[in-house]
C-alpha atoms as a PDB file:
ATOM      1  CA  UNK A   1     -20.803   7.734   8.457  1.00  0.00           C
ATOM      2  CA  UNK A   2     -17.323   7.472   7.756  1.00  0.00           C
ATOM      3  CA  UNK A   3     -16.058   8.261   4.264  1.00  0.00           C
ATOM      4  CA  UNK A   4     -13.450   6.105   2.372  1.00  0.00           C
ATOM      5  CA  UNK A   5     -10.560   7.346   0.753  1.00  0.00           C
ATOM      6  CA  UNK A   6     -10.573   6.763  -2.709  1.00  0.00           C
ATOM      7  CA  UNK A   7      -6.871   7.157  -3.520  1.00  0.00           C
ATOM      8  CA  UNK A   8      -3.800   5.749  -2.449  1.00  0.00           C
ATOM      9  CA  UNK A   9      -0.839   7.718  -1.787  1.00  0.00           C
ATOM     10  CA  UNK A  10       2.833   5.925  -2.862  1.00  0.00           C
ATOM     11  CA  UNK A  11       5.776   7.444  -1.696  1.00  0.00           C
ATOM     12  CA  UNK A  12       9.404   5.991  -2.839  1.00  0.00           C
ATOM     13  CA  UNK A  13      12.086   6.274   0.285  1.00  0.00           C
ATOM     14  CA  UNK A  14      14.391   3.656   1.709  1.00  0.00           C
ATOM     15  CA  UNK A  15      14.748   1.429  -0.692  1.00  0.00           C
ATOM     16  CA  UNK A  16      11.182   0.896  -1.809  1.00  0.00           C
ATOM     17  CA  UNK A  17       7.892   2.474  -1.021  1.00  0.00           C
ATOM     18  CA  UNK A  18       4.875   3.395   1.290  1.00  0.00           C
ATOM     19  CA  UNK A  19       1.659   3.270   0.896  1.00  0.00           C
ATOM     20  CA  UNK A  20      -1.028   5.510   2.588  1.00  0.00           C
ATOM     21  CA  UNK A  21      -4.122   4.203   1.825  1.00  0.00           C
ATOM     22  CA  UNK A  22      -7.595   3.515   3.808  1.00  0.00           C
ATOM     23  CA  UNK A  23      -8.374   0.484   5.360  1.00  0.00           C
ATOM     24  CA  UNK A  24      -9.938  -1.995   3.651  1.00  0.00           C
ATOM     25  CA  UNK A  25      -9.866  -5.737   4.094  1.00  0.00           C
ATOM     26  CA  UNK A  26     -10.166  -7.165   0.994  1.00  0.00           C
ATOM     27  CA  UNK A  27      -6.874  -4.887  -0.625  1.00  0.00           C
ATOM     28  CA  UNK A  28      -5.286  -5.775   2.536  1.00  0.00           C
ATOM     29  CA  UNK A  29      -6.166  -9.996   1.473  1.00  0.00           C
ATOM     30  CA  UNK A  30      -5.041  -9.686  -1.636  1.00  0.00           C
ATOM     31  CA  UNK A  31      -1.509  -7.231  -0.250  1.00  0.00           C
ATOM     32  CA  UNK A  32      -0.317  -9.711   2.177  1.00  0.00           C
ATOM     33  CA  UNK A  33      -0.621 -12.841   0.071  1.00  0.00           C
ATOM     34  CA  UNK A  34       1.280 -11.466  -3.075  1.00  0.00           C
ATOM     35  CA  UNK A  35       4.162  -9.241  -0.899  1.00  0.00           C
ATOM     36  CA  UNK A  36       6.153 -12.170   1.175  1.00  0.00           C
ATOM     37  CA  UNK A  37       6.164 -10.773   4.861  1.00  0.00           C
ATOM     38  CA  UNK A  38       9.931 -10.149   4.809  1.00  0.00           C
ATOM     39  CA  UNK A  39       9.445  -7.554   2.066  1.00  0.00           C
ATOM     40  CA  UNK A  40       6.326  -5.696   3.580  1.00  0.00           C
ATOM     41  CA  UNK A  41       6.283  -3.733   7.332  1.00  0.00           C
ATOM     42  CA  UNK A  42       3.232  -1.827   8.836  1.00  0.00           C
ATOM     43  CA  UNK A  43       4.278   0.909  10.198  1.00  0.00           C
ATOM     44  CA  UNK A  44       1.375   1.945  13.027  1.00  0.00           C
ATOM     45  CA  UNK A  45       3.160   5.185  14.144  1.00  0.00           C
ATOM     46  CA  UNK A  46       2.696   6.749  10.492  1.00  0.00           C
ATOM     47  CA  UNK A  47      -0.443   4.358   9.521  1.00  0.00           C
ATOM     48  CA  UNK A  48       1.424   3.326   6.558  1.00  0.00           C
ATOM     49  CA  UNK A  49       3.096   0.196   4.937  1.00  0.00           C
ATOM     50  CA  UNK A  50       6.362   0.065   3.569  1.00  0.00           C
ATOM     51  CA  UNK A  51       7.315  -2.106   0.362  1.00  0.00           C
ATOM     52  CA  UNK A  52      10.856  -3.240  -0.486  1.00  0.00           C
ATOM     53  CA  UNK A  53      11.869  -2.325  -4.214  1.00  0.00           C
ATOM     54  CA  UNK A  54      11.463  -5.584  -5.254  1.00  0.00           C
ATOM     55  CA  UNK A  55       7.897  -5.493  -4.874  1.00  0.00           C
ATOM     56  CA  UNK A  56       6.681  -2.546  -5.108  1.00  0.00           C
ATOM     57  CA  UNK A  57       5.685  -2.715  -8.943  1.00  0.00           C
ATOM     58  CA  UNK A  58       3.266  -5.563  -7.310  1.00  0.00           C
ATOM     59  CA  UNK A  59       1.975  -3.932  -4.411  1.00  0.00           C
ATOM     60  CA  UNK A  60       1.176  -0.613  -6.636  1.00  0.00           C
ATOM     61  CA  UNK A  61      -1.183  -2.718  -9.539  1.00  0.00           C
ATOM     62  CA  UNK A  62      -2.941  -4.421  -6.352  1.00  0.00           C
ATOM     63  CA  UNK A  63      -3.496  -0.849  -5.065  1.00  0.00           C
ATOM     64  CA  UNK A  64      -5.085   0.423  -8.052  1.00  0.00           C
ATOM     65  CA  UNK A  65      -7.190  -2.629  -8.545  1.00  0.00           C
ATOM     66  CA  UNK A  66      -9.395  -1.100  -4.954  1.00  0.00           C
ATOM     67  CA  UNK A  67      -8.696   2.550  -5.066  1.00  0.00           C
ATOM     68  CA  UNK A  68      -9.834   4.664  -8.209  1.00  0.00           C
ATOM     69  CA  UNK A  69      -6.473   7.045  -7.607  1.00  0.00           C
ATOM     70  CA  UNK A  70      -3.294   6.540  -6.555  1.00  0.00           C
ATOM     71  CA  UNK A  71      -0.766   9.757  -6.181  1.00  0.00           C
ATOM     72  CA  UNK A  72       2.769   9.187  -6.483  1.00  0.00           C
ATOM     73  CA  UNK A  73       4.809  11.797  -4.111  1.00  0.00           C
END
């Protein structure tokens, strides 16, 4: 049985922020149709998505609306 993460961690570099969070499908539904494409990038070498500025406020409320923590770094 795999366990899910039930926190979120935000980090604020390069103009905006990353999340580290576990995969789930529904967050990820809800993430890509609220953050246009040109302001969101998956980064697969880190397993982590990066936010520009001017969304981040967004992506962070949709974050805590699936995980029960999220730790700013």
């Amino acid at each position: 049985m795999i366990k899910i993460k039930e926190y979120c961690y935000v980090s604020k570099k390069h103009d905006g922020i990353y999340l580290d969070c576990s995969y789930d499908p529904d967050f990820l539904e809800v993430f890509k149709n609220r953050i246009p494409a040109q302001d969101r990038k998956w980064h697969p070498d880190i397993k982590q998505w990066w936010v520009s500025s001017k969304w981040a406020k967004q992506a962070i409320r949709d974050a805590q609306i699936f995980f029960n923590e999220i730790i700013e770094c």
